[in-house]
N, C-alpha and C. Protein backbone atom coordinates (compact mmCIF):
# COMPACT_ATOMS: atom_id res chain seq x y z
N UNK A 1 7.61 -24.74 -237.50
CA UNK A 1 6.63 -25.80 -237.66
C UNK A 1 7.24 -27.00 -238.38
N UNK A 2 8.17 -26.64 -239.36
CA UNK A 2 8.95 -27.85 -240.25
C UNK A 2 9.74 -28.79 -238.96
N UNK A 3 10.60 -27.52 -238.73
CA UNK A 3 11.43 -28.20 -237.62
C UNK A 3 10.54 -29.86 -236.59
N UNK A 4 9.21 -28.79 -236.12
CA UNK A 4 8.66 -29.55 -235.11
C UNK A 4 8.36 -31.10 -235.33
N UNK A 5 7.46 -30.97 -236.95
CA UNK A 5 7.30 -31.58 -237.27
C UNK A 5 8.36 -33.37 -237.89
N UNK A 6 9.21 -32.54 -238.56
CA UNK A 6 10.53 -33.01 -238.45
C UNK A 6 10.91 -34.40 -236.76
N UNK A 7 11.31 -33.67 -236.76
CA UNK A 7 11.34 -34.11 -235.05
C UNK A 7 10.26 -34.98 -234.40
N UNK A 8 9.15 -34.81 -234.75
CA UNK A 8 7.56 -35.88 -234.31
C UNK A 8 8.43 -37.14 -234.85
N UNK A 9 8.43 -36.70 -236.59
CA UNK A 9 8.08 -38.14 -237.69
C UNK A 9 9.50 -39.03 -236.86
N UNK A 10 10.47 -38.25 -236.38
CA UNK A 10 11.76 -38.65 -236.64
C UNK A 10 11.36 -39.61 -235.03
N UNK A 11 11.01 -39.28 -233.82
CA UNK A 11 10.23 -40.16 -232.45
C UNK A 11 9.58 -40.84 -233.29
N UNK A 12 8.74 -40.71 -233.91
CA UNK A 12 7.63 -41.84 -234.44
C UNK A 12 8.36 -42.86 -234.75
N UNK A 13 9.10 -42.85 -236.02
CA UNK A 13 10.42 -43.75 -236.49
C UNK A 13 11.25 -44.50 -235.13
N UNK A 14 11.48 -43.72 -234.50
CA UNK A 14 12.31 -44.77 -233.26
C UNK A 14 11.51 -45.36 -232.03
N UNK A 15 10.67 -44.82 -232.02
CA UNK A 15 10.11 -45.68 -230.80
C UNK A 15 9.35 -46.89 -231.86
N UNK A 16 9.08 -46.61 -233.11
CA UNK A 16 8.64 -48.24 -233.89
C UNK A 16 9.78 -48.93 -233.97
N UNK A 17 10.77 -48.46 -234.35
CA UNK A 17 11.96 -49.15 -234.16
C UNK A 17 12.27 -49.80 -233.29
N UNK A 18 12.21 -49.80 -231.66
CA UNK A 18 12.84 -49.67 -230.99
C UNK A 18 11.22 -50.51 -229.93
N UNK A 19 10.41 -50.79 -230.50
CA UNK A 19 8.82 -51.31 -229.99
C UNK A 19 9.13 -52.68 -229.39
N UNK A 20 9.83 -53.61 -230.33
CA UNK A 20 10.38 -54.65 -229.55
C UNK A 20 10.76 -54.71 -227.59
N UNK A 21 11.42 -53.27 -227.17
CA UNK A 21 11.94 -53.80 -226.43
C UNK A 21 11.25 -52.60 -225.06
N UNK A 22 10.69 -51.76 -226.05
CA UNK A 22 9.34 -50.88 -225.11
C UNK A 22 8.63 -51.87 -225.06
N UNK A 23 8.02 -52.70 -225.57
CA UNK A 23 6.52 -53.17 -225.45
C UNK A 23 6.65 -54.03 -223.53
N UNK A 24 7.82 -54.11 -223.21
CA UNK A 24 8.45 -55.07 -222.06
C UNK A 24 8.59 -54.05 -221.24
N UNK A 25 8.13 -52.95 -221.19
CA UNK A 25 8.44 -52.00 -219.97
C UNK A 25 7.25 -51.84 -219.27
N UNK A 26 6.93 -51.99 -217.95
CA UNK A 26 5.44 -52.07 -217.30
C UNK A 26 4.77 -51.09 -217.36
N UNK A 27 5.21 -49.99 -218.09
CA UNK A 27 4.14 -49.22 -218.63
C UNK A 27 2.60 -49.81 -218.85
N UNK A 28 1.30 -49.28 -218.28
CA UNK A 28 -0.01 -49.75 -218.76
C UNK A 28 -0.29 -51.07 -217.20
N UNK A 29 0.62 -51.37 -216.61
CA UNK A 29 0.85 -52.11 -215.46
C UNK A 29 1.14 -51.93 -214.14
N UNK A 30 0.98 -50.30 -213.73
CA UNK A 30 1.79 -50.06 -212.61
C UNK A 30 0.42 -49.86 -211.36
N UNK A 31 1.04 -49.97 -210.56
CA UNK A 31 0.64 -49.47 -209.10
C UNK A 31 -0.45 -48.26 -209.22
N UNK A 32 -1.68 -48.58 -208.90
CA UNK A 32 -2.55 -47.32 -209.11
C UNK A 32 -3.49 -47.04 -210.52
N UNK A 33 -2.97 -48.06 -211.46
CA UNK A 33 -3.66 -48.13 -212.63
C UNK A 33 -5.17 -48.87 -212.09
N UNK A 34 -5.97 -48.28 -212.81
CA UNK A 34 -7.23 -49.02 -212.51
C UNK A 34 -8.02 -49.69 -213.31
N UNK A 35 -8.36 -50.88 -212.89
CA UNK A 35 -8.70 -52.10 -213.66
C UNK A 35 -9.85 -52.79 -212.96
N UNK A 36 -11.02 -52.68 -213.68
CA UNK A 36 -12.41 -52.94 -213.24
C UNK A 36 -12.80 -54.27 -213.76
N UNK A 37 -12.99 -55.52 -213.49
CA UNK A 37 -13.43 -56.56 -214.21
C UNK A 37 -14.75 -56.98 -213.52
N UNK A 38 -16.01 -57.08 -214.42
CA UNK A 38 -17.05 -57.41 -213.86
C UNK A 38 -17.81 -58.95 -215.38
N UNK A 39 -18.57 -59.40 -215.08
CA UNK A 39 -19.36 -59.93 -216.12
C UNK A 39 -19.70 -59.23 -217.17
N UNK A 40 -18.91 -59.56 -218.23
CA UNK A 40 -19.61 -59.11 -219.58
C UNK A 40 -19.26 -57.41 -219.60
N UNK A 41 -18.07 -57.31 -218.88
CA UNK A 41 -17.92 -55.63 -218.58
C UNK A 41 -16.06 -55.49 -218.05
N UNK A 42 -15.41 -55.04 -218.72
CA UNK A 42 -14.14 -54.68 -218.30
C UNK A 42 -13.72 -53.27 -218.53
N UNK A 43 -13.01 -52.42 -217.34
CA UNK A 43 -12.65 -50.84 -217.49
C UNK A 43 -11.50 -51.10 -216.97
N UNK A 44 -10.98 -50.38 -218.07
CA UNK A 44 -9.48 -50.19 -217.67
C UNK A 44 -9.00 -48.32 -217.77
N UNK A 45 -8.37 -47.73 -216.88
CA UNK A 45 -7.68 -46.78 -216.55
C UNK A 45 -6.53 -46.34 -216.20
N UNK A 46 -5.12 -45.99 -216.93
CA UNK A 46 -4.11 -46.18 -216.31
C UNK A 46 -3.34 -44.92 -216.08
N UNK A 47 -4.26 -44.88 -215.13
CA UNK A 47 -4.20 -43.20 -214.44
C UNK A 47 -2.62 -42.88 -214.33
N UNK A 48 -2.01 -43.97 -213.32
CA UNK A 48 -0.71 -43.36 -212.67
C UNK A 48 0.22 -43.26 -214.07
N UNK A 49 0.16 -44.52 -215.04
CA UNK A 49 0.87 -44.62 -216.61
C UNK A 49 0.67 -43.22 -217.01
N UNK A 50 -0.46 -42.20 -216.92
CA UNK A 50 -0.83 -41.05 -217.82
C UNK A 50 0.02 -40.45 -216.93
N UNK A 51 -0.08 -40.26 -215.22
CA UNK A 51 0.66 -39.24 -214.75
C UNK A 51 2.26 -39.09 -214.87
N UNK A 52 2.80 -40.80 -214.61
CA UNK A 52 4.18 -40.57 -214.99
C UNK A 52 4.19 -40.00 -216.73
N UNK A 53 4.00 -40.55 -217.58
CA UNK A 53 4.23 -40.06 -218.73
C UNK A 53 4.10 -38.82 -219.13
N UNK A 54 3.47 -38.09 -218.62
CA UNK A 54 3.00 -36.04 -218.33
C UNK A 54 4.04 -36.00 -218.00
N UNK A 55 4.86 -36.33 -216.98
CA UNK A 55 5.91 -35.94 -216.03
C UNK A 55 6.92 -36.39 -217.10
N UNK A 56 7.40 -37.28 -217.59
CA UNK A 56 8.72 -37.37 -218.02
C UNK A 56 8.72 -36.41 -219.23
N UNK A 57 7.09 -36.05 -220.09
CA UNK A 57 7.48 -35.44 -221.53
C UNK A 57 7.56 -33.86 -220.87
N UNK A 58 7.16 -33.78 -219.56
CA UNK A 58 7.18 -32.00 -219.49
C UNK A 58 8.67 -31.79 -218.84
N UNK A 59 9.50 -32.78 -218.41
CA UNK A 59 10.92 -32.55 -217.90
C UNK A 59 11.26 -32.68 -219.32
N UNK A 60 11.11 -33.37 -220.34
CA UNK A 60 11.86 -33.75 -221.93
C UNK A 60 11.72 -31.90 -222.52
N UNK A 61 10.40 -31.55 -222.23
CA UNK A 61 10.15 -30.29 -222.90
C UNK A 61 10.96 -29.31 -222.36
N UNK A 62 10.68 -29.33 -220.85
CA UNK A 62 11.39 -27.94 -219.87
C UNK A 62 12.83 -27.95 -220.55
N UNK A 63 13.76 -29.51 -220.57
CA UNK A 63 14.77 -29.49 -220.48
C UNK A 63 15.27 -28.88 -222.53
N UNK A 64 14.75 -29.17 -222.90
CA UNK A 64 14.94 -28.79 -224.57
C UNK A 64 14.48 -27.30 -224.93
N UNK A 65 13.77 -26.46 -223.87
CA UNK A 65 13.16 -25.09 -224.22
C UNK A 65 14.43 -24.59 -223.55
N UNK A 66 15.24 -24.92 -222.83
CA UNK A 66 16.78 -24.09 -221.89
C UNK A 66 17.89 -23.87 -222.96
């Protein structure tokens, strides 16, 4: 649990670090995200952003449990 934890704070630390040059990646912008604009009413959903991001942390996981 130390370990795990360890390891969170230590991602937390670099991706703030490192926010400058994530914030420019179209993440939250892609193809399939859904974006509702009406009067006095905006929905936003960024479905495909959630699906790639599932996908890259469960290849990050698969590949670190080997």
């Amino acid at each position: 649990m130390q370990r795990l934890l360890l390891v969170l704070g230590g991602l937390l630390i670099a991706a703030a670090a490192t926010w400058p040059w994530l914030s420019k990646l179209p993440l939250g912008r892609l193809p399939g995200d859904i974006h509702i604009i009406r009067d006095g009413f905006s929905f936003y959903f960024p479905i495909t952003t959630c699906i790639l991001v599932s996908v890259v942390v469960s290849v990050v996981i698969w590949i670190f449990q080997r």
